[in-house]
N, C-alpha and C. Protein backbone atom coordinates (compact mmCIF):
# COMPACT_ATOMS: atom_id res chain seq x y z
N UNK A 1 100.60 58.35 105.25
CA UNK A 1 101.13 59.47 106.02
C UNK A 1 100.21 60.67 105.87
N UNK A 2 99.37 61.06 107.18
CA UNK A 2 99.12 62.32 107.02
C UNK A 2 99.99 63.96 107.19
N UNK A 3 99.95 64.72 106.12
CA UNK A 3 100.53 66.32 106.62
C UNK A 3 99.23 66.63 106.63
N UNK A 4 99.78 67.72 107.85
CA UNK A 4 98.32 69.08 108.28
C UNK A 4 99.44 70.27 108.17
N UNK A 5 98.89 71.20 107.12
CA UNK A 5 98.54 72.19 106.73
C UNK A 5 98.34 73.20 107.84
N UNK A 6 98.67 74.27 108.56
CA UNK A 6 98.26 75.47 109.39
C UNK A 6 98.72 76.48 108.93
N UNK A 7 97.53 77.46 108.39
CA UNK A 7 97.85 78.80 108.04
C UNK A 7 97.15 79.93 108.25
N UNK A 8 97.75 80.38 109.13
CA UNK A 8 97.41 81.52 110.27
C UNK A 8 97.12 83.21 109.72
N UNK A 9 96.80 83.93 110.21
CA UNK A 9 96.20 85.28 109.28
C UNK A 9 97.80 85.89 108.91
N UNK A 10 98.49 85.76 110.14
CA UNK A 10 100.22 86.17 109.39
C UNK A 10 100.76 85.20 108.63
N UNK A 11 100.47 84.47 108.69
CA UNK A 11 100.80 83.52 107.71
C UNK A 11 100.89 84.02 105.81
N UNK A 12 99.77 84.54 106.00
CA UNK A 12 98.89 84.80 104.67
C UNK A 12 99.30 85.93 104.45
N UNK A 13 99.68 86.94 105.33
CA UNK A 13 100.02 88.30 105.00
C UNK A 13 101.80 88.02 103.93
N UNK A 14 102.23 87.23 104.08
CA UNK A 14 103.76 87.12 103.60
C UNK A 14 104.45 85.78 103.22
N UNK A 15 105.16 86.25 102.06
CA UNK A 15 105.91 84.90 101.62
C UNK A 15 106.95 85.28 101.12
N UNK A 16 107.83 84.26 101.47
CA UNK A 16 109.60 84.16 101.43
C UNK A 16 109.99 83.23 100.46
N UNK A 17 110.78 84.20 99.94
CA UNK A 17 111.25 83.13 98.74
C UNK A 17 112.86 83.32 99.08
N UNK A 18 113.32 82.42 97.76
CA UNK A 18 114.99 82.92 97.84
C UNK A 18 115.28 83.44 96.04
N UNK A 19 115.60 84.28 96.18
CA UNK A 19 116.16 84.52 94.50
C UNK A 19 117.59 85.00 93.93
N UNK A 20 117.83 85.19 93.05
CA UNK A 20 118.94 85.48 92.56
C UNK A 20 119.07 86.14 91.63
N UNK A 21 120.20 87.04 91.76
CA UNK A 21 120.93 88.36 90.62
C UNK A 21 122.60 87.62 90.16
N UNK A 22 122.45 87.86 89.06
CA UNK A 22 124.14 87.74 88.68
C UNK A 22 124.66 86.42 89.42
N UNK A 23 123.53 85.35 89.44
CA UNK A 23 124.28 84.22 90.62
C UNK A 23 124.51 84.62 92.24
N UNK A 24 124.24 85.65 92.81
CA UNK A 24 123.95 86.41 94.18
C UNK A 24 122.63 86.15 94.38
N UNK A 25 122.96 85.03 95.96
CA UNK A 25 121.06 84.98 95.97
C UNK A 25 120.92 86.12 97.41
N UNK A 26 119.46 86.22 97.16
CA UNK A 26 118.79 86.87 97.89
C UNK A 26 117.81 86.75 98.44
N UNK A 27 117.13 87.20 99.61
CA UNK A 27 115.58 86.90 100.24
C UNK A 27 114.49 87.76 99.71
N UNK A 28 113.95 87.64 99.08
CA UNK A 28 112.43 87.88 98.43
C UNK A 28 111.42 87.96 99.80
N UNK A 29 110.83 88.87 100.33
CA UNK A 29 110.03 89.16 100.95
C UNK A 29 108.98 89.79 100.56
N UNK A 30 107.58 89.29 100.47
CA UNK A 30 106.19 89.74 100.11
C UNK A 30 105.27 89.98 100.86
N UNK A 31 105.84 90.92 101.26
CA UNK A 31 104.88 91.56 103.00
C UNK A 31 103.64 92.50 102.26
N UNK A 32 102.30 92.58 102.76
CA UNK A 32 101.39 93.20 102.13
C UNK A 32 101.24 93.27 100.85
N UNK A 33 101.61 92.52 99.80
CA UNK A 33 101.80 92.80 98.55
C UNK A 33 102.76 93.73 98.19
N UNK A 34 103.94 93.72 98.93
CA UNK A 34 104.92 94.80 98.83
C UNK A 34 105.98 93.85 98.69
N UNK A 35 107.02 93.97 97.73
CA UNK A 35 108.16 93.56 97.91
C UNK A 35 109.47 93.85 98.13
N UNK A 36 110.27 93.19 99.35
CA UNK A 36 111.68 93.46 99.82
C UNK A 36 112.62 92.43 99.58
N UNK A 37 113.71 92.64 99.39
CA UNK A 37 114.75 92.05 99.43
C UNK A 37 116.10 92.65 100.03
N UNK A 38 116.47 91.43 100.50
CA UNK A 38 117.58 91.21 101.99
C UNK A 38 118.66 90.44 101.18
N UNK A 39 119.96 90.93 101.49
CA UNK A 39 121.22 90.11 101.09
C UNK A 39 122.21 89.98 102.45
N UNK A 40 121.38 89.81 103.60
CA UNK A 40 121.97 89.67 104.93
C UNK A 40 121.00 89.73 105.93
N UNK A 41 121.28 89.45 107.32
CA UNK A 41 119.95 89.37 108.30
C UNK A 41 120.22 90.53 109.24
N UNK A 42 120.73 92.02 109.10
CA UNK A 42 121.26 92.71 109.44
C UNK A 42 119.96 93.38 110.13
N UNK A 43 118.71 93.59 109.52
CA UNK A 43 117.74 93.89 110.09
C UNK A 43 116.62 93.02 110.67
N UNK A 44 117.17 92.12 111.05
CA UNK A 44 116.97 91.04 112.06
C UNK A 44 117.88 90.74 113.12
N UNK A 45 118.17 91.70 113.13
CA UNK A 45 119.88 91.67 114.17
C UNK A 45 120.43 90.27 114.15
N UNK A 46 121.03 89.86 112.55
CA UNK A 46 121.48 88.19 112.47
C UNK A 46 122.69 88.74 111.86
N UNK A 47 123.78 88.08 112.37
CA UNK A 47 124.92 88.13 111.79
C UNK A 47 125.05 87.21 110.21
N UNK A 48 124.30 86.94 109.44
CA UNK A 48 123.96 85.91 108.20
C UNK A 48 124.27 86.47 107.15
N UNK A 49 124.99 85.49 105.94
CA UNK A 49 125.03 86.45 105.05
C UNK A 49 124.15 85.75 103.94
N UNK A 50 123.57 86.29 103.05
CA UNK A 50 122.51 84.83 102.51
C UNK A 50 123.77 84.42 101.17
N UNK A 51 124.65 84.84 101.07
CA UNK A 51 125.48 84.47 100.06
C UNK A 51 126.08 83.02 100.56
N UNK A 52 126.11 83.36 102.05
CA UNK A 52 126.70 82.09 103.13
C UNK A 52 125.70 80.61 103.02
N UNK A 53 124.57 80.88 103.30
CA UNK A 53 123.61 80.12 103.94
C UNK A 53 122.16 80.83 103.37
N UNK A 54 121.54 80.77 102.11
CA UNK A 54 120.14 81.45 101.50
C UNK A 54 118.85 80.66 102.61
N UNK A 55 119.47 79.30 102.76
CA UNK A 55 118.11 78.66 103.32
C UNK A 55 118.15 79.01 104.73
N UNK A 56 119.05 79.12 105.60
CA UNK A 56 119.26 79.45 106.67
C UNK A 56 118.84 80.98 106.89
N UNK A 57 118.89 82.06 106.28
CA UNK A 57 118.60 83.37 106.04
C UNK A 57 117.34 83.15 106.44
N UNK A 58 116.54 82.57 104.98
CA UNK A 58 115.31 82.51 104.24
C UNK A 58 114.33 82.02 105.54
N UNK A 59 114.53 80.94 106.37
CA UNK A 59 114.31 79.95 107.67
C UNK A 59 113.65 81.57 108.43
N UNK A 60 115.06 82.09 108.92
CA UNK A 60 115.29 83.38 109.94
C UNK A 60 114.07 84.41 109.82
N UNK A 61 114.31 85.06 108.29
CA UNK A 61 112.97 85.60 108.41
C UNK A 61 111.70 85.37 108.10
N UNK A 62 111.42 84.25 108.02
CA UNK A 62 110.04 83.84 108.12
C UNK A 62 109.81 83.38 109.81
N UNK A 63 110.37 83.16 110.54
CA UNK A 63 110.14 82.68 112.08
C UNK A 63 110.39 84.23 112.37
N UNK A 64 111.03 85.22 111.88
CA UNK A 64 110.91 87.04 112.61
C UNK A 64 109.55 86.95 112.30
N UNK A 65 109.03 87.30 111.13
CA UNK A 65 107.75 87.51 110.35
C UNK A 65 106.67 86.42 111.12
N UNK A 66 107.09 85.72 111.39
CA UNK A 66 105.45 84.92 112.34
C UNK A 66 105.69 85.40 113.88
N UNK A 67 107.10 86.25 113.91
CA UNK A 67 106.78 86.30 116.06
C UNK A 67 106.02 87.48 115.54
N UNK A 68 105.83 88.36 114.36
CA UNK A 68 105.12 89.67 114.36
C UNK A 68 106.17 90.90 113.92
N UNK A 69 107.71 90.24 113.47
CA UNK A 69 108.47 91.35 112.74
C UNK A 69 108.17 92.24 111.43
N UNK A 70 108.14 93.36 111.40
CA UNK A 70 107.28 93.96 109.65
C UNK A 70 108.73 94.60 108.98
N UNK A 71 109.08 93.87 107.64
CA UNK A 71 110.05 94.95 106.64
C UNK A 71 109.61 95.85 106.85
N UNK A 72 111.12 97.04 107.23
CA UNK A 72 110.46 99.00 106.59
C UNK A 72 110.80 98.71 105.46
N UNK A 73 110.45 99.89 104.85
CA UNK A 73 111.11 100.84 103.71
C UNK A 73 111.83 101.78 104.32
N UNK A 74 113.41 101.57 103.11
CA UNK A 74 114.52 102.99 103.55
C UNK A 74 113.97 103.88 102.78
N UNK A 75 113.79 104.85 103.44
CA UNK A 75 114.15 105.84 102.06
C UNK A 75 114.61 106.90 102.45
N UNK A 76 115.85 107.21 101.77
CA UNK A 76 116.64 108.18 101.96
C UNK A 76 116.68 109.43 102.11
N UNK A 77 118.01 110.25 102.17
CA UNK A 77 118.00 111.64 102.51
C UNK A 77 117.49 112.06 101.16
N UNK A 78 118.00 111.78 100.44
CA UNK A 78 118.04 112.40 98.86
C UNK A 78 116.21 112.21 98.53
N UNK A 79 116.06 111.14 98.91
CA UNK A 79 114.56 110.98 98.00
C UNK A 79 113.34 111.72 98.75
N UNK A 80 114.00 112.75 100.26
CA UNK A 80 112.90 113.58 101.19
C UNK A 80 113.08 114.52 100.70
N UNK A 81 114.86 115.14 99.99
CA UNK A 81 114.57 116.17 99.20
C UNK A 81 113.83 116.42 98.40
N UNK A 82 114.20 115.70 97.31
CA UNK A 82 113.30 115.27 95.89
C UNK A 82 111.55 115.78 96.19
N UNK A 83 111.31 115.14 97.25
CA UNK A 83 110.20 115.62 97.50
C UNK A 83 109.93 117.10 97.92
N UNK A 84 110.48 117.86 98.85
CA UNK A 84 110.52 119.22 98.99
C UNK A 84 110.88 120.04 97.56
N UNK A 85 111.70 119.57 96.95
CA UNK A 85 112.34 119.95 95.84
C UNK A 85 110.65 119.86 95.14
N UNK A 86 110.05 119.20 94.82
CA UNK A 86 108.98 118.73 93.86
C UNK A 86 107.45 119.51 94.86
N UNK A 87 107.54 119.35 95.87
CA UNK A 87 106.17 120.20 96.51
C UNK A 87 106.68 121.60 96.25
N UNK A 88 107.88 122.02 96.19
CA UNK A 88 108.05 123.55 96.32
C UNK A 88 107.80 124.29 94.70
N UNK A 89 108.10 123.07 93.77
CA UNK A 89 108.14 123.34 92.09
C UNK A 89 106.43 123.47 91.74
N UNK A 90 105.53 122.18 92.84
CA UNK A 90 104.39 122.36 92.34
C UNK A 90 103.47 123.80 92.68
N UNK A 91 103.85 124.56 93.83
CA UNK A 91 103.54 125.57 94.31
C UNK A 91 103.53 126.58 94.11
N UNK A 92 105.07 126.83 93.17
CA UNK A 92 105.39 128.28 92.04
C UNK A 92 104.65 127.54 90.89
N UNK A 93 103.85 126.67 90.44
CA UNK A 93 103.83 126.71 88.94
C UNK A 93 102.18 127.51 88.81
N UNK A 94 102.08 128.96 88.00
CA UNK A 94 100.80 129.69 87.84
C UNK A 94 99.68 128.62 86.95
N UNK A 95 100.27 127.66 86.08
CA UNK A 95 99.07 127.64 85.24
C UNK A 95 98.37 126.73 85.73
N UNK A 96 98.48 126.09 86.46
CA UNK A 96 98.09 124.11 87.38
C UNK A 96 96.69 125.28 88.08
N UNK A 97 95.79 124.00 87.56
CA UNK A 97 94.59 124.55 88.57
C UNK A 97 94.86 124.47 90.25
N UNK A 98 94.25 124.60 90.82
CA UNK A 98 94.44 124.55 92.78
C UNK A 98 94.44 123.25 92.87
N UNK A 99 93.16 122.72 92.49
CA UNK A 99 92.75 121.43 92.82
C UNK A 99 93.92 120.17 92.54
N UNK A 100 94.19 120.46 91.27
CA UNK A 100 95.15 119.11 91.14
C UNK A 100 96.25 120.07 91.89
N UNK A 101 96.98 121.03 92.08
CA UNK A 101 98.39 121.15 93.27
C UNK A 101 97.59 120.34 94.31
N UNK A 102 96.26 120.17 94.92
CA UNK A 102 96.00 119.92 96.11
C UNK A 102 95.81 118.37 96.27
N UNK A 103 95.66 118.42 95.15
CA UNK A 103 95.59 116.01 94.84
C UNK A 103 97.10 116.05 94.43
N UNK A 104 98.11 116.59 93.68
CA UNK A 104 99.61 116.11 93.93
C UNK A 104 100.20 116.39 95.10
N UNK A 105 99.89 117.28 96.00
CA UNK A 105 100.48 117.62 97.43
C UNK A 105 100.02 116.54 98.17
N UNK A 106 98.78 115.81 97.71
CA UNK A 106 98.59 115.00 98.92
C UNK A 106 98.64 113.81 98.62
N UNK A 107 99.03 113.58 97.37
CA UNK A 107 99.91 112.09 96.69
C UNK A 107 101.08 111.83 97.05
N UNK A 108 101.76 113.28 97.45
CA UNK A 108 103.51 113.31 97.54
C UNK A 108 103.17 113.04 99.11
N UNK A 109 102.70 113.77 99.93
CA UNK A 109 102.59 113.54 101.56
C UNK A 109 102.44 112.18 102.06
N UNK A 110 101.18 111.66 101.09
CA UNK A 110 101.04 110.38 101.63
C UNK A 110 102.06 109.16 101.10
N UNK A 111 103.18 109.59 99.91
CA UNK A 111 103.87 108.46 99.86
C UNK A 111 105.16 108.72 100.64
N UNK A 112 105.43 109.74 101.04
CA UNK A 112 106.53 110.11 102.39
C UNK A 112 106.13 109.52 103.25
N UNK A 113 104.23 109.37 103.90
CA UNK A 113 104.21 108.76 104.86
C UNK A 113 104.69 107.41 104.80
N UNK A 114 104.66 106.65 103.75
CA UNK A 114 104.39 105.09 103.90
C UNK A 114 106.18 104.82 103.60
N UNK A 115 107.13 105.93 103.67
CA UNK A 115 108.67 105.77 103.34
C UNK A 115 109.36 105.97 105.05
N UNK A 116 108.71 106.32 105.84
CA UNK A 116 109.13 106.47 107.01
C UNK A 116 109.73 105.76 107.69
């Protein structure tokens, strides 16, 4: 018996696993070297619950992820404060040279960008 093997550049970008907390499984998603996890197909517009069906979930988003679907990141109200809260603290502080306020202002900017 021959298998053939096809693995495509999206292919390679991501891998799906199934895992588990407390006996609660979940979908393990490894998009860019980033990892997500899903306990429903809610952002796949799937009515699924993976508590129901993990392999059936697990199936779902790997066929989203090859038509070209990408995990976001949430990130919340609280954690955009945090950040205003934290650019506004780095700005009153006198003794911080310029330079590093100007490499932490643009550490904090650019990880807001990638929370969008």
């Amino acid at each position: 018996m021959l298998l053939l093997t096809v693995n495509t550049d999206s292919m390679s970008k991501f891998k799906v696993t199934i895992g588990s907390h407390k006996t609660r499984p979940f979908i393990n998603i490894y998009y860019d070297k980033i990892r997500y996890r899903y306990w429903n197909g809610e952002s796949i517009n799937l009515k699924i619950k993976c508590i129901d069906n993990p392999l059936l979930l697990k199936s779902a988003f790997e066929l989203k992820l090859r038509e070209g679907w990408k995990p976001k990141v949430i990130f919340n109200k609280m954690g955009k404060e945090l950040i205003s809260i934290y650019l506004n603290t780095i700005s009153d502080c006198k003794g911080l040279h310029d330079l590093i306020k100007q490499n932490i202002r643009c550490f904090v900017n650019n990880s807001e960008e990638c929370f969008k």
